[in-house]
C-alpha atoms as a PDB file:
ATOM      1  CA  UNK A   1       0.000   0.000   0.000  1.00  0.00           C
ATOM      2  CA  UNK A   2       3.040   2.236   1.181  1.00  0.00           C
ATOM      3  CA  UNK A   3       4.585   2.127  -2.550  1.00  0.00           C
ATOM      4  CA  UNK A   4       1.099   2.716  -4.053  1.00  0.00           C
ATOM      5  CA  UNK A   5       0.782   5.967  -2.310  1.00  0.00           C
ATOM      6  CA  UNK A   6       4.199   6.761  -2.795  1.00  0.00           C
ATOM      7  CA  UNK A   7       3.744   6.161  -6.920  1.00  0.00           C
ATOM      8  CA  UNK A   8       0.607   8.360  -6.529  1.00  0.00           C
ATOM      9  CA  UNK A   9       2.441  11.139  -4.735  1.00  0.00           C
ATOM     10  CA  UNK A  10       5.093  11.118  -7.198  1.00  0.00           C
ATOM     11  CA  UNK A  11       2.693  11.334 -10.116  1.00  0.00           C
ATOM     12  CA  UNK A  12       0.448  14.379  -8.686  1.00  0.00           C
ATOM     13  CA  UNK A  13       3.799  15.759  -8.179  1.00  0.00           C
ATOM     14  CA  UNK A  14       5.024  15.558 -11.582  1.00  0.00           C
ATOM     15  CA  UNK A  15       1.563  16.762 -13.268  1.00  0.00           C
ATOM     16  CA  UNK A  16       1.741  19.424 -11.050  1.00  0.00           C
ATOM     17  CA  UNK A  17       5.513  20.439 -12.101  1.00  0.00           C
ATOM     18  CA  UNK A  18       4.187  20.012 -16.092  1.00  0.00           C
ATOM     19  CA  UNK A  19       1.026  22.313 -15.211  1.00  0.00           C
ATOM     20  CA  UNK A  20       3.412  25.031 -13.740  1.00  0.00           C
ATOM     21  CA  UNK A  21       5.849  24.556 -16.598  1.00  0.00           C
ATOM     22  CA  UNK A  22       3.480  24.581 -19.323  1.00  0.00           C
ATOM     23  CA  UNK A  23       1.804  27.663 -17.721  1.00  0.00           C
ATOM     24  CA  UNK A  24       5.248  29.643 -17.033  1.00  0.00           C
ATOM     25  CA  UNK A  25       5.640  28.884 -21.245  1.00  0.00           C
ATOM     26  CA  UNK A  26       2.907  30.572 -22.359  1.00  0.00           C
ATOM     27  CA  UNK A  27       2.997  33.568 -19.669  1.00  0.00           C
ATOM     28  CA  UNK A  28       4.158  35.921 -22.333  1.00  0.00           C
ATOM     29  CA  UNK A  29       1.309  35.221 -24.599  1.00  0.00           C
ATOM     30  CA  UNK A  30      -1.187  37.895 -24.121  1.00  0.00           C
ATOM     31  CA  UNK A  31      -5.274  38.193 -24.142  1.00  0.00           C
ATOM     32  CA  UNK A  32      -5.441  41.190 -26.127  1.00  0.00           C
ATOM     33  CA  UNK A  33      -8.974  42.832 -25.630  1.00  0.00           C
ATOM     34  CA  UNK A  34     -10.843  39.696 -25.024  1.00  0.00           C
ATOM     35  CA  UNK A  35      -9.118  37.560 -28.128  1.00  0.00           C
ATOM     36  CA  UNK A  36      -7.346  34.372 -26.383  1.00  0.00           C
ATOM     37  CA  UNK A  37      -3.871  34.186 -27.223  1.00  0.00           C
ATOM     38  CA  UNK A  38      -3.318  31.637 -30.386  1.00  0.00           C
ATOM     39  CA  UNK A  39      -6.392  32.733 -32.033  1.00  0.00           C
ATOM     40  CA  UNK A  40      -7.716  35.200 -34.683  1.00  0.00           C
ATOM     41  CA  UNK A  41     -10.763  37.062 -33.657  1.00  0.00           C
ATOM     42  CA  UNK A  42     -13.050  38.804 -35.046  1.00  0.00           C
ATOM     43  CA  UNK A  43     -15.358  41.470 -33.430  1.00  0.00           C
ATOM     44  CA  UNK A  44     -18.712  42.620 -34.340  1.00  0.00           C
ATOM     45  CA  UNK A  45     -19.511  44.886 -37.266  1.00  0.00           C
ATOM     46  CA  UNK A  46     -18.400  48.525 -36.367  1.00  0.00           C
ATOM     47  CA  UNK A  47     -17.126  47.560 -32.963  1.00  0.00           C
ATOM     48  CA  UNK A  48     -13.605  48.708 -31.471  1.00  0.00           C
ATOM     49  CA  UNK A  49     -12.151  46.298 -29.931  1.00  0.00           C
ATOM     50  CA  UNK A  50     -11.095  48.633 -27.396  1.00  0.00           C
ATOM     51  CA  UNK A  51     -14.312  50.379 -26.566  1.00  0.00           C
ATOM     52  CA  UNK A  52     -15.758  46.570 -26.190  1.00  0.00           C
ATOM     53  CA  UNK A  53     -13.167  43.465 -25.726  1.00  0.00           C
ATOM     54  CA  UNK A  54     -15.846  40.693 -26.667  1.00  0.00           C
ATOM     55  CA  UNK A  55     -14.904  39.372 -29.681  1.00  0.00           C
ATOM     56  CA  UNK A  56     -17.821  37.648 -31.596  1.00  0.00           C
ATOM     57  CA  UNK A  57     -15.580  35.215 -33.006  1.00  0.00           C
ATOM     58  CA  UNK A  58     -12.417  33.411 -32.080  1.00  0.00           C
ATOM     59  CA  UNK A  59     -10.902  30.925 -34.208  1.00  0.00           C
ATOM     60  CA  UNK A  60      -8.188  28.171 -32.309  1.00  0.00           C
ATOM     61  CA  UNK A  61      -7.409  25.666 -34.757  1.00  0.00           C
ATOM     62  CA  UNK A  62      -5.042  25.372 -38.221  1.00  0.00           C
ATOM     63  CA  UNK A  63      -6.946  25.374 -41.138  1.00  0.00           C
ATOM     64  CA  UNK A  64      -9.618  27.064 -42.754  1.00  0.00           C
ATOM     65  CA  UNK A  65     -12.748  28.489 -41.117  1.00  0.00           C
ATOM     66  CA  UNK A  66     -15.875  29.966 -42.903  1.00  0.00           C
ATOM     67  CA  UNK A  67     -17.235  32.560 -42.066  1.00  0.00           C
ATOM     68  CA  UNK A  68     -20.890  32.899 -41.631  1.00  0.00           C
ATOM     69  CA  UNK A  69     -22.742  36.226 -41.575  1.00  0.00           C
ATOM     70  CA  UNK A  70     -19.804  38.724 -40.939  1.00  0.00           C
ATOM     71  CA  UNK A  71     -20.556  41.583 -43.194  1.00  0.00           C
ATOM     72  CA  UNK A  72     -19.806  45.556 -43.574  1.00  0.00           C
ATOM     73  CA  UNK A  73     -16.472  46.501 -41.674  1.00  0.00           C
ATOM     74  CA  UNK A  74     -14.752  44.166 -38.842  1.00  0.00           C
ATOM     75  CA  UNK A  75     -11.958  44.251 -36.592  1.00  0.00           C
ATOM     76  CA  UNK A  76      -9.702  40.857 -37.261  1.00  0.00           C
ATOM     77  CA  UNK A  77      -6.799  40.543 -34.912  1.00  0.00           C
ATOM     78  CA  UNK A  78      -4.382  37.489 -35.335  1.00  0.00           C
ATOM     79  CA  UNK A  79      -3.096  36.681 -31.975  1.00  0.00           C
ATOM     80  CA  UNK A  80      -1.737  33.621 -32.986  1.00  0.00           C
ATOM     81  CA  UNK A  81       2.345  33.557 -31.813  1.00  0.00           C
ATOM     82  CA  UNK A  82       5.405  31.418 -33.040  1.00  0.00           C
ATOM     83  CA  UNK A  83       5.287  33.107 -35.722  1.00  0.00           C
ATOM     84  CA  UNK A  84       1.604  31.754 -37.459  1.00  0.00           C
ATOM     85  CA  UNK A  85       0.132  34.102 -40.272  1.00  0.00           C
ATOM     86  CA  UNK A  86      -3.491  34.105 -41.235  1.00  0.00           C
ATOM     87  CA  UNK A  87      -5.042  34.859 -44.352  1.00  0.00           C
ATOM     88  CA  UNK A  88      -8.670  36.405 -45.493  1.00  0.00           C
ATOM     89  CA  UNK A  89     -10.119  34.445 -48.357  1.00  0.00           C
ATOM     90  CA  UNK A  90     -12.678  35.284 -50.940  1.00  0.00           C
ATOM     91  CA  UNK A  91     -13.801  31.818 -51.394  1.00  0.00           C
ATOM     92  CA  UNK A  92     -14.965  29.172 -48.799  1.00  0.00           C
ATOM     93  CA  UNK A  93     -12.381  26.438 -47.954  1.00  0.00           C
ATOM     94  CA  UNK A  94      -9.858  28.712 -47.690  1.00  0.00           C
ATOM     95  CA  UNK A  95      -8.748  29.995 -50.879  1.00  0.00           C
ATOM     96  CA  UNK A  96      -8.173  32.612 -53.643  1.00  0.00           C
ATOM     97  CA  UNK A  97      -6.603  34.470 -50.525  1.00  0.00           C
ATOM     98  CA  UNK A  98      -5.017  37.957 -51.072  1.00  0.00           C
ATOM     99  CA  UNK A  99      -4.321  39.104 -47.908  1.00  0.00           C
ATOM    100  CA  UNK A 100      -2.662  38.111 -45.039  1.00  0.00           C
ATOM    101  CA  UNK A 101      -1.863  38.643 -41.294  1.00  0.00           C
ATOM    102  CA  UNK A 102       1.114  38.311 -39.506  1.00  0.00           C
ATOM    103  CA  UNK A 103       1.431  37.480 -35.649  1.00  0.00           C
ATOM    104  CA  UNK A 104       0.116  40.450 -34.189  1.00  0.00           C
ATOM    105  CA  UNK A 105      -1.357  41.847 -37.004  1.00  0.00           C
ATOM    106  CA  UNK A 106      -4.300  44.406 -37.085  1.00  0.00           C
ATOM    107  CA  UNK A 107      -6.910  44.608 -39.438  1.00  0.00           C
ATOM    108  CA  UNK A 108     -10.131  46.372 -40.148  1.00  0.00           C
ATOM    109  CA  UNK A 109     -12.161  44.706 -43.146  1.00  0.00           C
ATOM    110  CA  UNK A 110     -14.900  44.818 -45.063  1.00  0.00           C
ATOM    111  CA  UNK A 111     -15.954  40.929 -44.449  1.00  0.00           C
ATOM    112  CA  UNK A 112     -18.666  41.129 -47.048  1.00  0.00           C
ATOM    113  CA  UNK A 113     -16.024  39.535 -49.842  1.00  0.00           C
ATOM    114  CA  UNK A 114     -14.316  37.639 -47.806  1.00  0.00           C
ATOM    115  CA  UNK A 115     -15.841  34.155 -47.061  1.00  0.00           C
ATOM    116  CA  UNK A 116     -12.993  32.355 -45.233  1.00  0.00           C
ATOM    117  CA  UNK A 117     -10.260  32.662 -42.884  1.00  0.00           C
ATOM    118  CA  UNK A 118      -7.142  30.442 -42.464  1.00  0.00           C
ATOM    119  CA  UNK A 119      -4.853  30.213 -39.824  1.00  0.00           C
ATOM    120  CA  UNK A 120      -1.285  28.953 -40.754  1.00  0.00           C
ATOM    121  CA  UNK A 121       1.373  27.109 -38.861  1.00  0.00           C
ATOM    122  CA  UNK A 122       4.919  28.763 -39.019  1.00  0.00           C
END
């Protein structure tokens, strides 16, 4: 019982040390008003972001995303980090994609074109 106790204590111990690691990695990555650091947000038409941090969209994953009634002018930030770029796309499925946005990139759009986003690994 003694060593299956002490293996128990050793593992909370060691998840613990990963949890405070993994956190201590990613202290430098920022919520910028409201958008979750590794994703590309989008807030609602007309909106500042800094006059209301709610994004109405944030997007987490690699890939393409498609967008779904965004028109008129948006705020897109991409808050993605290592380095990840994202692009705005005039078709679904992510292509036919003119413009892009680096980490930490800015952007007000007019959505109504654009019918995708992508979000690019480094």
């Amino acid at each position: 019982m003694r060593k299956v106790m002490s293996a128990a204590a050793a593992f909370a111990t060691a998840a613990t040390a990963m949890v405070v690691m993994s956190g201590a990695a990613q202290a430098g990555d920022d919520t910028v008003y409201g958008c979750r650091s590794g994703n590309v947000c989008i807030w609602a038409q007309g909106v500042e972001p800094f006059d209301d941090p709610h994004p109405t969209v944030q997007y987490s994953s690699y890939g393409y995303h498609n967008l779904r009634n965004q028109y008129g002018d948006h705020a897109v930030l991409n808050n993605q980090y290592g380095g990840a770029t994202a692009h705005l796309c005039y078709n679904y499925g992510g292509t036919n994609c003119p413009e892009i946005l680096l980490q930490d990139d800015w952007s007000y759009e007019n959505l109504t074109p654009i019918n995708s986003i992508t979000l690019d690994r480094p």
